[in-house]
Protein backbone atom coordinates (compact mmCIF):
# COMPACT_ATOMS: atom_id res chain seq x y z
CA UNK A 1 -19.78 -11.43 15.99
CA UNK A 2 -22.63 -9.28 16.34
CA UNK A 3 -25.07 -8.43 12.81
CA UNK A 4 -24.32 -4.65 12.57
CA UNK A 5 -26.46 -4.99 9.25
CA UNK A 6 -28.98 -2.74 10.80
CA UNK A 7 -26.30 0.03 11.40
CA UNK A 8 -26.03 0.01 15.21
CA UNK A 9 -22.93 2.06 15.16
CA UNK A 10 -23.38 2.22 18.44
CA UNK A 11 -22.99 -1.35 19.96
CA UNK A 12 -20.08 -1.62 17.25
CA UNK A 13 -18.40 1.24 19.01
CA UNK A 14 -18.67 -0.64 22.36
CA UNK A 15 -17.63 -3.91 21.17
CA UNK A 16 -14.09 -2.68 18.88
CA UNK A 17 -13.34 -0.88 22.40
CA UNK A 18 -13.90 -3.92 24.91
CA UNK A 19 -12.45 -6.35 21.95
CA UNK A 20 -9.06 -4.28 21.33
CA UNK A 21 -8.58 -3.84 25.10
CA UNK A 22 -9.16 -7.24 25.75
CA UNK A 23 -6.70 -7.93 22.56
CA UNK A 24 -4.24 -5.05 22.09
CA UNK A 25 -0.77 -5.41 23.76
CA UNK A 26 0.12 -2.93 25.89
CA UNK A 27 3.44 -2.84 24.93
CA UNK A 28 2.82 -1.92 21.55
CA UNK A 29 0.80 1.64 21.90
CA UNK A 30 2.06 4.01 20.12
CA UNK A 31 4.64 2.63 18.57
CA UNK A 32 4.74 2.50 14.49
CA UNK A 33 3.25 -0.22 12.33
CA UNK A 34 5.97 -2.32 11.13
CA UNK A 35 4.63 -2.94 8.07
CA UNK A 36 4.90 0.29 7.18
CA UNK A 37 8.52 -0.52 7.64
CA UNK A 38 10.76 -0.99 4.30
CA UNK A 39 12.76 -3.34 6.59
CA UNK A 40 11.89 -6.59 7.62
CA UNK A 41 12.77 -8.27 11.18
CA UNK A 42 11.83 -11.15 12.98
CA UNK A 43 8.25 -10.34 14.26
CA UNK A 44 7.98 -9.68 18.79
CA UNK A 45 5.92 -12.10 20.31
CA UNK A 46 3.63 -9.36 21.27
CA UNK A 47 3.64 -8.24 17.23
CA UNK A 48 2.61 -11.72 16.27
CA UNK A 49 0.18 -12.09 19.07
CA UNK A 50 -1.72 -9.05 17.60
CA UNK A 51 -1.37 -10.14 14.04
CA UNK A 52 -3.24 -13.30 14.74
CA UNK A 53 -6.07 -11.55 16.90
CA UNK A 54 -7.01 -9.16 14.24
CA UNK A 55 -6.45 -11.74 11.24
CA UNK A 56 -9.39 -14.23 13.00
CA UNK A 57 -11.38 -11.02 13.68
CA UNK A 58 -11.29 -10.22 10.26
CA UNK A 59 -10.53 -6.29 11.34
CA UNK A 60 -7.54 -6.28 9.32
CA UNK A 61 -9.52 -5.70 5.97
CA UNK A 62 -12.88 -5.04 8.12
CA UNK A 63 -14.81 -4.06 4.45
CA UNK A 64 -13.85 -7.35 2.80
CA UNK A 65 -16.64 -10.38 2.70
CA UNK A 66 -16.81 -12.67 5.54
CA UNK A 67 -17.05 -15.63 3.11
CA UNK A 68 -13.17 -14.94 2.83
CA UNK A 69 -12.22 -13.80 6.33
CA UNK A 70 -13.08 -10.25 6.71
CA UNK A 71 -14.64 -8.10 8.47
CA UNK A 72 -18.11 -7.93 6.21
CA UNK A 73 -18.54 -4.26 7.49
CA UNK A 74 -19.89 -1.13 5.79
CA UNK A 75 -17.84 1.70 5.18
CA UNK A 76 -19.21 3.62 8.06
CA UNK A 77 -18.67 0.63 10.29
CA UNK A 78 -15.12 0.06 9.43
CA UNK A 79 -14.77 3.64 10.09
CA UNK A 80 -15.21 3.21 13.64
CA UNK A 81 -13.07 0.17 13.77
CA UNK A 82 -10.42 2.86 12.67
CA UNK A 83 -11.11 5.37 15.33
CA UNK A 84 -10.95 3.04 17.91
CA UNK A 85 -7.72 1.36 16.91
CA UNK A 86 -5.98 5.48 16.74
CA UNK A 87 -7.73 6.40 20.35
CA UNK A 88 -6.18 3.15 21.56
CA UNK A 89 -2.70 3.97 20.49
CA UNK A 90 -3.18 0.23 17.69
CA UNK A 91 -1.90 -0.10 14.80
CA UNK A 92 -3.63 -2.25 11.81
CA UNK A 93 -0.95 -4.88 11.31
CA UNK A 94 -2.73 -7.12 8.42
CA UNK A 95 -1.20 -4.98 5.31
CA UNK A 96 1.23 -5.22 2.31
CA UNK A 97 0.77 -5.65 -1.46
CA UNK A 98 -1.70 -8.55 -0.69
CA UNK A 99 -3.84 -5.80 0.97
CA UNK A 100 -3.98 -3.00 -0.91
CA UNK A 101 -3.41 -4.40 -4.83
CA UNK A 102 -3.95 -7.71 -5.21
CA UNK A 103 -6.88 -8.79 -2.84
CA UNK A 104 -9.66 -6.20 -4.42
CA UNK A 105 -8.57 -7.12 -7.69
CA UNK A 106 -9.09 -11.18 -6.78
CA UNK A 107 -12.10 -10.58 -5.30
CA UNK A 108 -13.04 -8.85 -8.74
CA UNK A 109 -11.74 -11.25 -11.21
CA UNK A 110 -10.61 -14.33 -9.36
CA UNK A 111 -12.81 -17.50 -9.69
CA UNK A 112 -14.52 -19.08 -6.36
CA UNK A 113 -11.18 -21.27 -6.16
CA UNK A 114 -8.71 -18.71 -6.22
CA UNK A 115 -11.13 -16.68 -3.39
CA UNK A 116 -11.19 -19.37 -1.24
CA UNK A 117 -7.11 -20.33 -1.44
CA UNK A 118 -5.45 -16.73 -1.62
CA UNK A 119 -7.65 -14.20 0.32
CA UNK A 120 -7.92 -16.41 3.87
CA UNK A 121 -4.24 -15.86 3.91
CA UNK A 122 -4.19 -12.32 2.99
CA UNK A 123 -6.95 -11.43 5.57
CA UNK A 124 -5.07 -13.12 8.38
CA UNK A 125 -1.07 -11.98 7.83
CA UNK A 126 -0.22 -15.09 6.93
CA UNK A 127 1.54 -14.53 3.58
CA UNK A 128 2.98 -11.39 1.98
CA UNK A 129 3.00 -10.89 -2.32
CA UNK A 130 4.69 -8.85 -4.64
CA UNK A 131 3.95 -7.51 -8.10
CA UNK A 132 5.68 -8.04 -11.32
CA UNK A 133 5.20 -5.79 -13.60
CA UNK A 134 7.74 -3.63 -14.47
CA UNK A 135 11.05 -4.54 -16.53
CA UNK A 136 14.08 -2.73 -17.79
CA UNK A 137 11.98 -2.13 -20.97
CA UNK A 138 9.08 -2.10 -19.43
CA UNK A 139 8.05 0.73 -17.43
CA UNK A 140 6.05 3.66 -18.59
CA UNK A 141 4.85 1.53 -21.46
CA UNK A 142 4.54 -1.68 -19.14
CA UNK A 143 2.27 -3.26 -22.33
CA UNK A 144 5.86 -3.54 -23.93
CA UNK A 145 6.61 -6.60 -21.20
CA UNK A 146 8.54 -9.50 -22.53
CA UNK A 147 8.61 -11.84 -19.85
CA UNK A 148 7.15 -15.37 -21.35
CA UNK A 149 5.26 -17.35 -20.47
CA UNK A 150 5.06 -20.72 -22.29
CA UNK A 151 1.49 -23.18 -22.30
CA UNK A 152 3.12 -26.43 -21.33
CA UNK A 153 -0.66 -28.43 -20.42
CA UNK A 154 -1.55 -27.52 -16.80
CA UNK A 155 0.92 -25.38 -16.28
CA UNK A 156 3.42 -22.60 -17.69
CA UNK A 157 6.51 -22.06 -17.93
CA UNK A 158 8.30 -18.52 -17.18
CA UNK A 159 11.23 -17.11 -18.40
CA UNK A 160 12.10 -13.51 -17.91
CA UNK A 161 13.14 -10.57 -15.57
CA UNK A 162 11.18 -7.75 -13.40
CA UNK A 163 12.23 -4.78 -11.77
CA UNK A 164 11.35 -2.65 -9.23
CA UNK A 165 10.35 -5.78 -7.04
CA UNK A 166 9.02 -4.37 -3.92
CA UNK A 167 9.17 -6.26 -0.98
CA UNK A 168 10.16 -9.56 -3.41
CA UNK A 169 12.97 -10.60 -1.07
CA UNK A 170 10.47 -11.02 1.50
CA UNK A 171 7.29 -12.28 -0.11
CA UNK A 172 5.67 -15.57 -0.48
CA UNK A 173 3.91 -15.36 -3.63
CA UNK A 174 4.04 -13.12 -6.46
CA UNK A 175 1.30 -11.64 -8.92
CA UNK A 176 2.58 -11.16 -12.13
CA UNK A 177 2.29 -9.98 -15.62
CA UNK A 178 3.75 -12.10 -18.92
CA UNK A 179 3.66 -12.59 -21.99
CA UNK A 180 1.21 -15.51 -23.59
CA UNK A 181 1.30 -13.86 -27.13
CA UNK A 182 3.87 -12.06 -28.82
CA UNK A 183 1.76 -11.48 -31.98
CA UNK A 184 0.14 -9.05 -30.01
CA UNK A 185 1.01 -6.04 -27.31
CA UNK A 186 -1.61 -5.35 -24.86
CA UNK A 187 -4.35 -8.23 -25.70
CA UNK A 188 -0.95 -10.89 -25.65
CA UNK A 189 -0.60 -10.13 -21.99
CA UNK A 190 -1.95 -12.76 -18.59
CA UNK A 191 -2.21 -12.12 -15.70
CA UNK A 192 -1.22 -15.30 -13.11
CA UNK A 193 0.11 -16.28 -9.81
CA UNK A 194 3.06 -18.37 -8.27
CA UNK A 195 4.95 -18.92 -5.36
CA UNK A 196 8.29 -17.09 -4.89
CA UNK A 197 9.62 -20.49 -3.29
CA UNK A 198 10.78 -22.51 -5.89
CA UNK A 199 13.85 -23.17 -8.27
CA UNK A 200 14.18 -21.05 -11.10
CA UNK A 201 13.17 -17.64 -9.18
CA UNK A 202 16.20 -15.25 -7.66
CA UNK A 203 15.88 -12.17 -6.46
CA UNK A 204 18.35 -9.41 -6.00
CA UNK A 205 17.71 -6.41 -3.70
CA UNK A 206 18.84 -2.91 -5.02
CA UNK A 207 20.40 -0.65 -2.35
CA UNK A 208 18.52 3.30 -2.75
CA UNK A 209 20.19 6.41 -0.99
CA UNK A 210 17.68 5.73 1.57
CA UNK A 211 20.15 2.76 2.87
CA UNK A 212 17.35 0.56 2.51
CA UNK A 213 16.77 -2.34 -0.32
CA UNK A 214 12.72 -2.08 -0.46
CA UNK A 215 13.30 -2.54 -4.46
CA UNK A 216 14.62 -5.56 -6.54
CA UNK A 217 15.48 -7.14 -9.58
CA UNK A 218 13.51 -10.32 -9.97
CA UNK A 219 14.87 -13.22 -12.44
CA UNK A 220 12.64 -15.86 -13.64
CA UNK A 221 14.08 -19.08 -15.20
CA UNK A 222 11.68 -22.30 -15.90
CA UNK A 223 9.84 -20.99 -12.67
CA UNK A 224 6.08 -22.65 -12.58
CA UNK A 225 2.87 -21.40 -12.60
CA UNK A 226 -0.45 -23.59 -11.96
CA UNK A 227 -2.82 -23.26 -15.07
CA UNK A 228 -5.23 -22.48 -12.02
CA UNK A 229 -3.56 -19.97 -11.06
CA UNK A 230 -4.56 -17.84 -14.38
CA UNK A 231 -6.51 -15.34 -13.15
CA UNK A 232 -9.45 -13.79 -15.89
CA UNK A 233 -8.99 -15.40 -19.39
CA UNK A 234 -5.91 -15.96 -21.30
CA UNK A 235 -4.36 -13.00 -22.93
CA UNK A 236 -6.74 -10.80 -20.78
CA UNK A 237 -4.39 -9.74 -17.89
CA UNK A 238 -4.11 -6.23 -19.34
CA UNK A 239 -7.89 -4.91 -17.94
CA UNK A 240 -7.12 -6.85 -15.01
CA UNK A 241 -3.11 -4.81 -14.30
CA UNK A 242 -5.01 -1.56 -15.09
CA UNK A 243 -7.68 -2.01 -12.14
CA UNK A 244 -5.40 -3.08 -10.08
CA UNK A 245 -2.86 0.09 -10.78
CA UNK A 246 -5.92 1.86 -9.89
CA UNK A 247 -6.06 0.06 -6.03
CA UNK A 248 -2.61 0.62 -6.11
CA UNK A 249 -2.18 4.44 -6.56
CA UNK A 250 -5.33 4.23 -4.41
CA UNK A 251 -3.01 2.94 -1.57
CA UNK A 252 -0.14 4.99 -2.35
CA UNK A 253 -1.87 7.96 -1.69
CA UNK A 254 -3.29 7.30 1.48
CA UNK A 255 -6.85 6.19 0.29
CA UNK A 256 -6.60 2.74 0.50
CA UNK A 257 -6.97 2.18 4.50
CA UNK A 258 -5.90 -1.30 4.49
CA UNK A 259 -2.55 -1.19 6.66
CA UNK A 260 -1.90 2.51 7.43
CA UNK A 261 -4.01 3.88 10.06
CA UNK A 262 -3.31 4.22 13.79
CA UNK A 263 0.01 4.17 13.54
CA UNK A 264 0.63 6.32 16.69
CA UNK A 265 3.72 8.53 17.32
CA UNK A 266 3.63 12.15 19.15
CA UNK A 267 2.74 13.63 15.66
CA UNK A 268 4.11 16.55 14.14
CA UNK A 269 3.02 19.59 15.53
CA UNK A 270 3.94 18.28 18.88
CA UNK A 271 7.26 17.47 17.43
CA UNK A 272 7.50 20.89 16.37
CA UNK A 273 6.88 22.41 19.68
CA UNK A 274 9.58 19.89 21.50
CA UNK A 275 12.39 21.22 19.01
CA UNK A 276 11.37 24.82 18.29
CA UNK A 277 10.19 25.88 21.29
CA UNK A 278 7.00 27.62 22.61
CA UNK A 279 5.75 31.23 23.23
CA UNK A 280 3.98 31.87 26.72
CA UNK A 281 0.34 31.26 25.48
CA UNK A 282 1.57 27.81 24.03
CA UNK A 283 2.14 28.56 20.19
CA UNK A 284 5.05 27.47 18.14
CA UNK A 285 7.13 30.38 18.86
CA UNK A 286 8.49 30.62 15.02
CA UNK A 287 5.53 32.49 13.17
CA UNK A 288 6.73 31.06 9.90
CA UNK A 289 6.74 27.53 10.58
CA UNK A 290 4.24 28.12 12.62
CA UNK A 291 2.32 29.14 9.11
CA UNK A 292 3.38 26.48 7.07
CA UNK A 293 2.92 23.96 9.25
CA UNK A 294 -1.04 24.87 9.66
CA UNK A 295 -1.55 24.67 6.03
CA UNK A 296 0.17 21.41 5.59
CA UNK A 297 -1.89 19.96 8.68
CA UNK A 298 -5.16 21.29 6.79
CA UNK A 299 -3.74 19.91 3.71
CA UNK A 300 -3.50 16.75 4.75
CA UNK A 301 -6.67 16.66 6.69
CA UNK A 302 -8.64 17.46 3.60
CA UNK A 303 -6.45 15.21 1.65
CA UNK A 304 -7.74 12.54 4.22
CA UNK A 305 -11.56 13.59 4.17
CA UNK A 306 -11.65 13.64 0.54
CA UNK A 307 -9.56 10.34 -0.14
CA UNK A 308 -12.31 8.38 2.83
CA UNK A 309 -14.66 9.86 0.39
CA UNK A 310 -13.34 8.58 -2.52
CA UNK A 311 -12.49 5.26 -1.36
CA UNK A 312 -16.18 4.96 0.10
CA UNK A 313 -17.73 6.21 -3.69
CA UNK A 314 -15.40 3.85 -5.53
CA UNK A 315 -17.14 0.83 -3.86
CA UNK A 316 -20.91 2.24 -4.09
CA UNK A 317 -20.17 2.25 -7.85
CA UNK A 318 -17.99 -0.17 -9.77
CA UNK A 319 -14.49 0.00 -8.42
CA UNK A 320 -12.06 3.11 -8.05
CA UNK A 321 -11.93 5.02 -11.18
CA UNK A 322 -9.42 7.49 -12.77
CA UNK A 323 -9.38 9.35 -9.90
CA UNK A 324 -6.97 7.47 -7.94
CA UNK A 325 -4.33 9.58 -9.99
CA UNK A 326 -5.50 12.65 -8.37
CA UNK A 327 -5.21 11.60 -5.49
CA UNK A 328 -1.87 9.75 -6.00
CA UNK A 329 -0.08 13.07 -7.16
CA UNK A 330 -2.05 15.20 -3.98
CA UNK A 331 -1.04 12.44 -1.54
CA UNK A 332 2.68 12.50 -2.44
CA UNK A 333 2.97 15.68 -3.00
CA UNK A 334 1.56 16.54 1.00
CA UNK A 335 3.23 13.67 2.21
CA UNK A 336 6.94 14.79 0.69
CA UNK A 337 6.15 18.36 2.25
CA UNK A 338 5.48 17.23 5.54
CA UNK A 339 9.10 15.33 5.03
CA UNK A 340 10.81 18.35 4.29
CA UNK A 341 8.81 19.86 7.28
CA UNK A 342 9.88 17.17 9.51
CA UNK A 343 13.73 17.95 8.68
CA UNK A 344 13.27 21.51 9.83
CA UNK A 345 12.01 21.46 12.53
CA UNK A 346 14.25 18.94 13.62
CA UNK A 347 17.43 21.24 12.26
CA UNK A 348 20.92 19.55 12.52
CA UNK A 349 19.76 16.61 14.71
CA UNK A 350 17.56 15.79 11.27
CA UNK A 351 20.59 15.81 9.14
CA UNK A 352 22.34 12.65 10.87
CA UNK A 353 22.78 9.22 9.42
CA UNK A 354 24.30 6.85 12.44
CA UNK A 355 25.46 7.67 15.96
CA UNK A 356 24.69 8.04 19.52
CA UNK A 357 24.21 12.32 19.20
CA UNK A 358 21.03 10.72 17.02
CA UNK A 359 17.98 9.11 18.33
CA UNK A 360 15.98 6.51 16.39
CA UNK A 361 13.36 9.04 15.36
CA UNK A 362 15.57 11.24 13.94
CA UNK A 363 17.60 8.86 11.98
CA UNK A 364 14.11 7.68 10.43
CA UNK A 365 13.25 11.48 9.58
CA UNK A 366 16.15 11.35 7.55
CA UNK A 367 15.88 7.90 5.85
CA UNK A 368 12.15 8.67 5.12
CA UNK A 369 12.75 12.08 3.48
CA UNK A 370 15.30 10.53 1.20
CA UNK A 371 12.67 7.15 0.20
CA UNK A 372 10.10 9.16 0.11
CA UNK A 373 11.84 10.94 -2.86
CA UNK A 374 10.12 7.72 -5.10
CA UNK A 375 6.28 8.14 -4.09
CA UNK A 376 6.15 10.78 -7.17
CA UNK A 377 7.90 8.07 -9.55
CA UNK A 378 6.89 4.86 -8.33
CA UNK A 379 3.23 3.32 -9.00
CA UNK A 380 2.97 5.23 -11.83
CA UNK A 381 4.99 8.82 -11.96
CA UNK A 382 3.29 12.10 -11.48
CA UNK A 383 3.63 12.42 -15.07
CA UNK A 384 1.88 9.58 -15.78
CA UNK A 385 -0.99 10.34 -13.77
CA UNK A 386 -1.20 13.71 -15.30
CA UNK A 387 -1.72 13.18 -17.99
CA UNK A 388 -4.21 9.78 -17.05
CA UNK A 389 -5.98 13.22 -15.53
CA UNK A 390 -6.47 15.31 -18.33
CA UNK A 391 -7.60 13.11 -20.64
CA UNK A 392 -10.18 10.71 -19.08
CA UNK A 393 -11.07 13.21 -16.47
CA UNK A 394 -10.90 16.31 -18.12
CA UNK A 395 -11.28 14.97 -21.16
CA UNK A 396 -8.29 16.89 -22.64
CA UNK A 397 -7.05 16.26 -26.29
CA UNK A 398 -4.11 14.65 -26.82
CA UNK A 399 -1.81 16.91 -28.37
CA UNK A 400 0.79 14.42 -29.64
CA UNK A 401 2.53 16.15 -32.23
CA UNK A 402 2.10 13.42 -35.36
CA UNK A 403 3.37 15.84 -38.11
């Protein structure tokens, strides 16, 4: 590949275009990323044929370091990458947890070692992770974990149970949070890595009102975990979990970029047009919606502007910062709206759950408005990030009553 070091935008520009027509499947413009799906199916040969073209190009994760697989791009070069996957109807399909939580964090606090084994795999599709964290105690006060983990020599030994499991039925590793100290709460608490494949690990998906299982409970008994697979000291895996909350409310909101853009579709004011109807100069002929729907579209365009913004800042400096919960609670709060919206305009064809009267895009209007009830709760609930906001960004007091 070409050294855009120098910032020739330009010659980038020409080779993303030639490179994702010579690449791109036809057969898959426009249609939506699928691993934006909660679902899982068996990947099209087309699907898989794209995965592995933009996992060797390193496009997937275009900002992360070449030494590992990616891109090695600027922020303004990946940009363009972006823009000319969305004018060419292509999706991003290198995504997931492994993307947008536990890859920036490696590349952070992970030794040489765990670099060069984990984040190959991560840049080219190859593997998909989960997070353990939570646990039926453990949620808002996640420090009060109590899954174990005992020192047996080059290895430990877990015993315990997570919650909350997104995507566990499905992934191939999992990065997780135990306890290596129960004398202590947050500085008794590592941070390591294992595969989901082995005895002693069983996972059971929990069915949501969306119809969907994208959550599970996660048992752990004797399951293994390589002493290299420790990642940052012993006892230390609480600063590590809090920087990577921060890359994942990042990535709930919308900021993250690592799986989410391009994902075609006729988009919603077009969709509003095809239901509602049209005046003779072209506008949405219902002056109300017509309203609402304007300020949601600039909404979420300065929502977009200022979350590029952010993500660009938080890697000029040290990392993302305590603004991620901003943007969490703005991104999920737009993005529910435009749910709502979406049901609307569609009217009783967007109240259907199975059937021929419904088509496919309809029937995933309704299944999304009811999942994306959870954005405000999961990752960290709006409350949470409230008040994460008005103390170390406003710098608020905290009024605790301790009379």
């Amino acid at each position: 590949m070409a050294d855009f070091g120098g910032g020739d935008l330009d010659a980038l520009r020409t080779e993303a275009k030639e490179w994702i027509a010579a690449n791109f499947p036809a057969g898959l413009k426009g249609a939506p990323n699928p691993m934006m799906r909660e679902e899982r199916s068996t990947p099209s040969p087309e699907q898989e044929a794209w995965r592995k073209a933009m996992g060797e190009k390193g496009w997937g994760v275009p900002t992360w370091p070449a030494a590992y697989g990616g891109g090695g791009l600027s922020g303004a070069e990946a940009r363009v990458i972006q823009q000319e996957l969305s004018r060419a109807g292509a999706y991003n399909p290198i995504g997931g947890m492994g993307v947008m939580m536990f890859g920036p964090t490696l590349l952070e606090y992970g030794t040489e070692a765990q670099k060069q084994e984990h984040i190959p795999p991560i840049v080219k599709g190859e593997l998909q992770w989960c997070q353990g964290f939570s646990e039926p105690g453990a949620g808002s006060d996640l420090a009060s974990l109590q899954c174990k983990a005992e020192d047996k020599g080059d290895h430990f030994v877990i015993n315990g149970q997570k919650i909350w499991t997104s995507g566990a039925q499905f992934a191939d590793w999992c990065f997780c949070l135990v306890r290596t100290d129960t004398s202590k709460k947050h500085e008794g608490i590592s941070f390591v890595l294992f595969t989901m494949h082995q005895p002693g690990v069983e996972v059971r998906p929990i069915p949501l009102i969306a119809g969907n299982s994208p959550f599970c409970e996660t048992f752990f008994t004797d399951a293994i975990a390589d002493k290299k697979n420790l990642v940052g000291p012993l006892n230390g895996g609480w600063t590590i979990a809090k920087r990577l909350l921060q890359h994942e409310r990042g990535g709930l909101s919308g900021a993250g970029g690592g799986g989410g853009f391009g994902m075609g579709g006729r988009g919603i004011v077009q969709m509003a047009k095809d239901y509602v109807g049209t005046e003779d100069d072209g506008r949405l002929s219902d002056s109300d919606l017509r309203t609402r729907l304007i300020m949601n579209e600039m909404e979420g365009r300065a929502f977009q502007q200022t979350a590029v913004r952010s993500m660009m800042e938080s890697r000029s400096n040290s990392g993302p910062s305590s603004a991620t919960s901003i943007m969490k609670n703005a991104g999920t709060h737009w993005m529910q709206q435009r749910a709502e919206l979406t049901l609307e305009i569609m009217g009783h064809q967007g109240l259907g759950w199975g059937g021929e009267d419904f088509s496919a895009e309809e029937l995933m209007a309704v299944r999304g408005w009811l999942g994306g009830k959870a954005t405000t709760i999961y990752g960290g609930s709006q409350e949470v990030q409230s008040n994460i906001i008005s103390k170390r960004i406003l710098g608020l007091p905290d009024l605790t009553n301790n009379s």
